[in-house]
Structure formats: structure tokens, C-alpha cells
C-alpha atoms as a PDB file:
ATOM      1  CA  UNK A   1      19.649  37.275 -38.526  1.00  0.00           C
ATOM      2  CA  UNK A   2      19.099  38.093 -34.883  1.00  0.00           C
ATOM      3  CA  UNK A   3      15.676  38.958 -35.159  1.00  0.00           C
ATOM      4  CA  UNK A   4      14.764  35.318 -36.063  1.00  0.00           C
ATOM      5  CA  UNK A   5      16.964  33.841 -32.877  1.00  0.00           C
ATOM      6  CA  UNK A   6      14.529  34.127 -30.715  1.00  0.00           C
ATOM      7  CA  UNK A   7      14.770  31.079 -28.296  1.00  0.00           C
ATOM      8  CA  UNK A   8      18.357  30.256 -26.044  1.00  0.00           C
ATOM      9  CA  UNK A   9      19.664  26.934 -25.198  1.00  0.00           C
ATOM     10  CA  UNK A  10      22.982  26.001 -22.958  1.00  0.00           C
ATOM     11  CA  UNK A  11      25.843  24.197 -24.846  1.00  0.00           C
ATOM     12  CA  UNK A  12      28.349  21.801 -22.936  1.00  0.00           C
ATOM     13  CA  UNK A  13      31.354  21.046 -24.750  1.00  0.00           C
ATOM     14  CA  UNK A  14      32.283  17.436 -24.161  1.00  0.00           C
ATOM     15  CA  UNK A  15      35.479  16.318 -25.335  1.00  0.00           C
ATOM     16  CA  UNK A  16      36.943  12.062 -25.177  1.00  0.00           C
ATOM     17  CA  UNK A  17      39.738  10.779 -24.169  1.00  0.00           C
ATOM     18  CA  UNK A  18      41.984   9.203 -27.522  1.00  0.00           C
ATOM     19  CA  UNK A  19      42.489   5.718 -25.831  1.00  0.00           C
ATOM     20  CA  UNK A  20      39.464   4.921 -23.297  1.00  0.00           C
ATOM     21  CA  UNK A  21      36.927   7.720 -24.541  1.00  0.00           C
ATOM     22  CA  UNK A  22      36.546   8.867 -21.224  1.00  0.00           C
ATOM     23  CA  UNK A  23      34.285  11.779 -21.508  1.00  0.00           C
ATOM     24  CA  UNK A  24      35.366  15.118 -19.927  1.00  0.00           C
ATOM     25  CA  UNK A  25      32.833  18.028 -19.167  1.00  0.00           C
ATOM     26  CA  UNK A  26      33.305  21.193 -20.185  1.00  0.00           C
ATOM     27  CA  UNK A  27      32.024  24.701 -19.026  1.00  0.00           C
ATOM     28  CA  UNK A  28      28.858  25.375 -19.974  1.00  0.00           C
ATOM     29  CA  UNK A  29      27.610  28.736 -22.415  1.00  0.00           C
ATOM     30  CA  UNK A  30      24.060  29.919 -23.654  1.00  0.00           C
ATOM     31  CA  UNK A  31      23.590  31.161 -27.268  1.00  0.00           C
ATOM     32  CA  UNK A  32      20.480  32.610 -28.750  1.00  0.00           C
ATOM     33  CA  UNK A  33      18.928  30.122 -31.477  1.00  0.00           C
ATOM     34  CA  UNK A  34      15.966  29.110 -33.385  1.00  0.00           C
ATOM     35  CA  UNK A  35      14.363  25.495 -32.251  1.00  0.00           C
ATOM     36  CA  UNK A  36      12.251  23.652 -34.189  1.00  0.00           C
ATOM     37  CA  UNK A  37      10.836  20.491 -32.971  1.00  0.00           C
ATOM     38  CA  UNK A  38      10.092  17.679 -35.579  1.00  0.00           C
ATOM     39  CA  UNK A  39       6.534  16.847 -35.451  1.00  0.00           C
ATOM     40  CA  UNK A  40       6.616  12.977 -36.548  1.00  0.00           C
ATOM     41  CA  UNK A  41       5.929  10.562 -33.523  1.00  0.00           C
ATOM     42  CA  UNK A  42       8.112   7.725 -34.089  1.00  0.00           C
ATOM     43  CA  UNK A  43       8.340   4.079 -32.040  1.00  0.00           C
ATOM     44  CA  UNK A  44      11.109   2.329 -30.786  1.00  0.00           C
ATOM     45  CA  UNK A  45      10.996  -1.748 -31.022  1.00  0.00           C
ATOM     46  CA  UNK A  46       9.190  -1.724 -27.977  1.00  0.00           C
ATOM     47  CA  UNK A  47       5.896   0.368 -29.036  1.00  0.00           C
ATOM     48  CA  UNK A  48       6.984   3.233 -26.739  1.00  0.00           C
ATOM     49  CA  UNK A  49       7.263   6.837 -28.429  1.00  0.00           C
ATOM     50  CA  UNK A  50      10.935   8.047 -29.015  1.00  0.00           C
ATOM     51  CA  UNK A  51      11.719  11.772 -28.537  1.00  0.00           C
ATOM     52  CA  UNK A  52      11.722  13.564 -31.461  1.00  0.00           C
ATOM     53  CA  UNK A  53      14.065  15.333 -33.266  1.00  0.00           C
ATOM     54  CA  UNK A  54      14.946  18.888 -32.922  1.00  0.00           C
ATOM     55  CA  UNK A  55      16.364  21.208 -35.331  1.00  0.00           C
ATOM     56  CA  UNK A  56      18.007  24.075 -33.787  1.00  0.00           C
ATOM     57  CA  UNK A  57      19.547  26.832 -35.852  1.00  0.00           C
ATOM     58  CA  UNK A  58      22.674  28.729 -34.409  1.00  0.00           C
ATOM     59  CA  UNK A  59      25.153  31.608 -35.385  1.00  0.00           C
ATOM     60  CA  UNK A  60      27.496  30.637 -37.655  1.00  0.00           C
ATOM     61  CA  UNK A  61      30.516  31.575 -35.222  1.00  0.00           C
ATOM     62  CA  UNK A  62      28.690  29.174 -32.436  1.00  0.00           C
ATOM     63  CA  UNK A  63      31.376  26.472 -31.565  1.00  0.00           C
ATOM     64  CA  UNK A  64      29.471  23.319 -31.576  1.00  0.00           C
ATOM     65  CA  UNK A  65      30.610  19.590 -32.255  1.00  0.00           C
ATOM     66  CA  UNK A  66      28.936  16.658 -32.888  1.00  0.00           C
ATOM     67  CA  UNK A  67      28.512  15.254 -29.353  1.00  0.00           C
ATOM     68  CA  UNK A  68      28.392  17.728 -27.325  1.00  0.00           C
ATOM     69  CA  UNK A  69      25.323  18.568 -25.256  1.00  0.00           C
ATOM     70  CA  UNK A  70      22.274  21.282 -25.911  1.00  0.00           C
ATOM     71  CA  UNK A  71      19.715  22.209 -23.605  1.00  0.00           C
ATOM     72  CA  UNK A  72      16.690  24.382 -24.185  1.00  0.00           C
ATOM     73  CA  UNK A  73      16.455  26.882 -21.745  1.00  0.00           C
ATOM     74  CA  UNK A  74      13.945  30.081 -23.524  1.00  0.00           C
ATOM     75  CA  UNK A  75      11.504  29.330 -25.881  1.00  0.00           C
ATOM     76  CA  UNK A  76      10.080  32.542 -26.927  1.00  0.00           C
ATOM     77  CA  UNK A  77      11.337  34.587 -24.348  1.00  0.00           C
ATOM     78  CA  UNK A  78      10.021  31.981 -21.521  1.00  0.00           C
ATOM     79  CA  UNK A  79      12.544  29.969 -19.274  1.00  0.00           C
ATOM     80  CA  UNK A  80      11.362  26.179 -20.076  1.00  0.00           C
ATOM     81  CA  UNK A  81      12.872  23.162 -18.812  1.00  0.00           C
ATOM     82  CA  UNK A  82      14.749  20.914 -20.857  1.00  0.00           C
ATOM     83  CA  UNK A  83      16.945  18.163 -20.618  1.00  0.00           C
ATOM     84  CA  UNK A  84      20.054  17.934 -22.449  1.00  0.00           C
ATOM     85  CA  UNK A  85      20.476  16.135 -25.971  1.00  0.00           C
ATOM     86  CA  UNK A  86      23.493  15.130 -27.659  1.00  0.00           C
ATOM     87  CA  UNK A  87      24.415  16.635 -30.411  1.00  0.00           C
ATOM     88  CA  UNK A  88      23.812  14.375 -33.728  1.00  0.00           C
ATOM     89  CA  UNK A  89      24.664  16.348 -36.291  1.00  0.00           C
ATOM     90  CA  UNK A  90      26.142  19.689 -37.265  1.00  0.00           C
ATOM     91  CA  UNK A  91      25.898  21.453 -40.498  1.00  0.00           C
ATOM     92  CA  UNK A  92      27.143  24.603 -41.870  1.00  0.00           C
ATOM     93  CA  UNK A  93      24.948  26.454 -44.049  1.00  0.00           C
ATOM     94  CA  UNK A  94      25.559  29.660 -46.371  1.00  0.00           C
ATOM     95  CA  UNK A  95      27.222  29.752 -50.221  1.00  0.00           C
ATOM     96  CA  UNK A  96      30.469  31.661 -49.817  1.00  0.00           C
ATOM     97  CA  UNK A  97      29.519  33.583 -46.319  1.00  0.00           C
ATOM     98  CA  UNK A  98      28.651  31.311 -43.684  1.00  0.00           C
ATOM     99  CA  UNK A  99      25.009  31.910 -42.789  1.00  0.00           C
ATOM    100  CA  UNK A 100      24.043  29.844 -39.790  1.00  0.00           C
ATOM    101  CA  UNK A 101      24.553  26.222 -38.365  1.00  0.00           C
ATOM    102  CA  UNK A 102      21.600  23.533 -38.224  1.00  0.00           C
ATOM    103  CA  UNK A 103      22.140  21.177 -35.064  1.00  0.00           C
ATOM    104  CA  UNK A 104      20.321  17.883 -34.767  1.00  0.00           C
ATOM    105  CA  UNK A 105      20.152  16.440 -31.107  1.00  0.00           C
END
């Protein structure tokens, strides 16, 4: 599967606080992936074009959460710069091995 990773992004943990959801930072960590960006333009209420979504796929062992942060930092082998995304969505993929993990942000 490692031949098909061939882009990195940085993952910050973020983890709340139980009674005010105060948000603490964790440390950051790259991981290789596979990004896919979506290619439908949508509009927000105000006519102005909304980011869109990105489907990045991840090792299966990857510890991700729903959100946390992602960054893009090598897209085909070339540093690009990104800002981070929360995480919107995290699914595990794969029968009865897991195979990979599909993030939205």
C-alpha cells in the first residue's frame, strides 16, 4: 500500500476539555497519505466559493480523530503550503484486515 501514499500531511491531535471544551494542542506528526481534492465548486449563502472537500487516505494504524487538524505539506514529492483543516470525518476501511482510513477535512 505504500507505493500509492505518495503525498504527506502534518496531523495535530486536539483534544477538549469535558466541561468548557477548551481545546488543548497537541504535538504535531507527519504521515505519508494519498489526497484527493473534490472537484465540485460549491457556494455558501453569500455567493462566495467554499473550500472544497478533501479526501485523504491514511494507514490504517494512523491515529486520527474527528477534530483534529491535517495539513498538506508534499504533494507528489513537492513541499506545498497548506493550511490546516479540521478533521470531519474518519472512516475505517478493509473487510476483516483493516486496509486504510479515509479522512474528510
Amino acid at each position: 500500500m505504500s507505493i500509492y501514499l505518495t503525498d504527506q500531511v502534518q496531523i495535530t491531535p486536539i483534544t477538549r476539555d469535558a466541561n468548557f471544551r477548551n481545546e488543548t494542542v497537541g504535538t504535531p506528526f507527519s504521515s505519508d497519505a494519498y489526497v484527493e481534492e473534490d472537484d465540485k465548486i460549491t457556494y455558501g449563502s453569500d455567493g462566495q466559493p467554499i473550500k472544497p472537500a478533501r479526501k485523504i487516505v491514511l494507514p490504517y494504524e494512523t491515529s486520527i480523530q474527528e477534530g483534529d487538524r491535517i495539513k498538506l505539506i508534499k504533494k507528489n514529492g513537492k513541499v506545498v503550503t497548506d493550511k490546516d483543516r479540521q478533521v470531519k470525518s474518519v472512516s475505517l476501511i478493509g473487510a476483516f484486515d483493516g486496509s486504510h482510513l479515509e479522512v474528510l477535512s
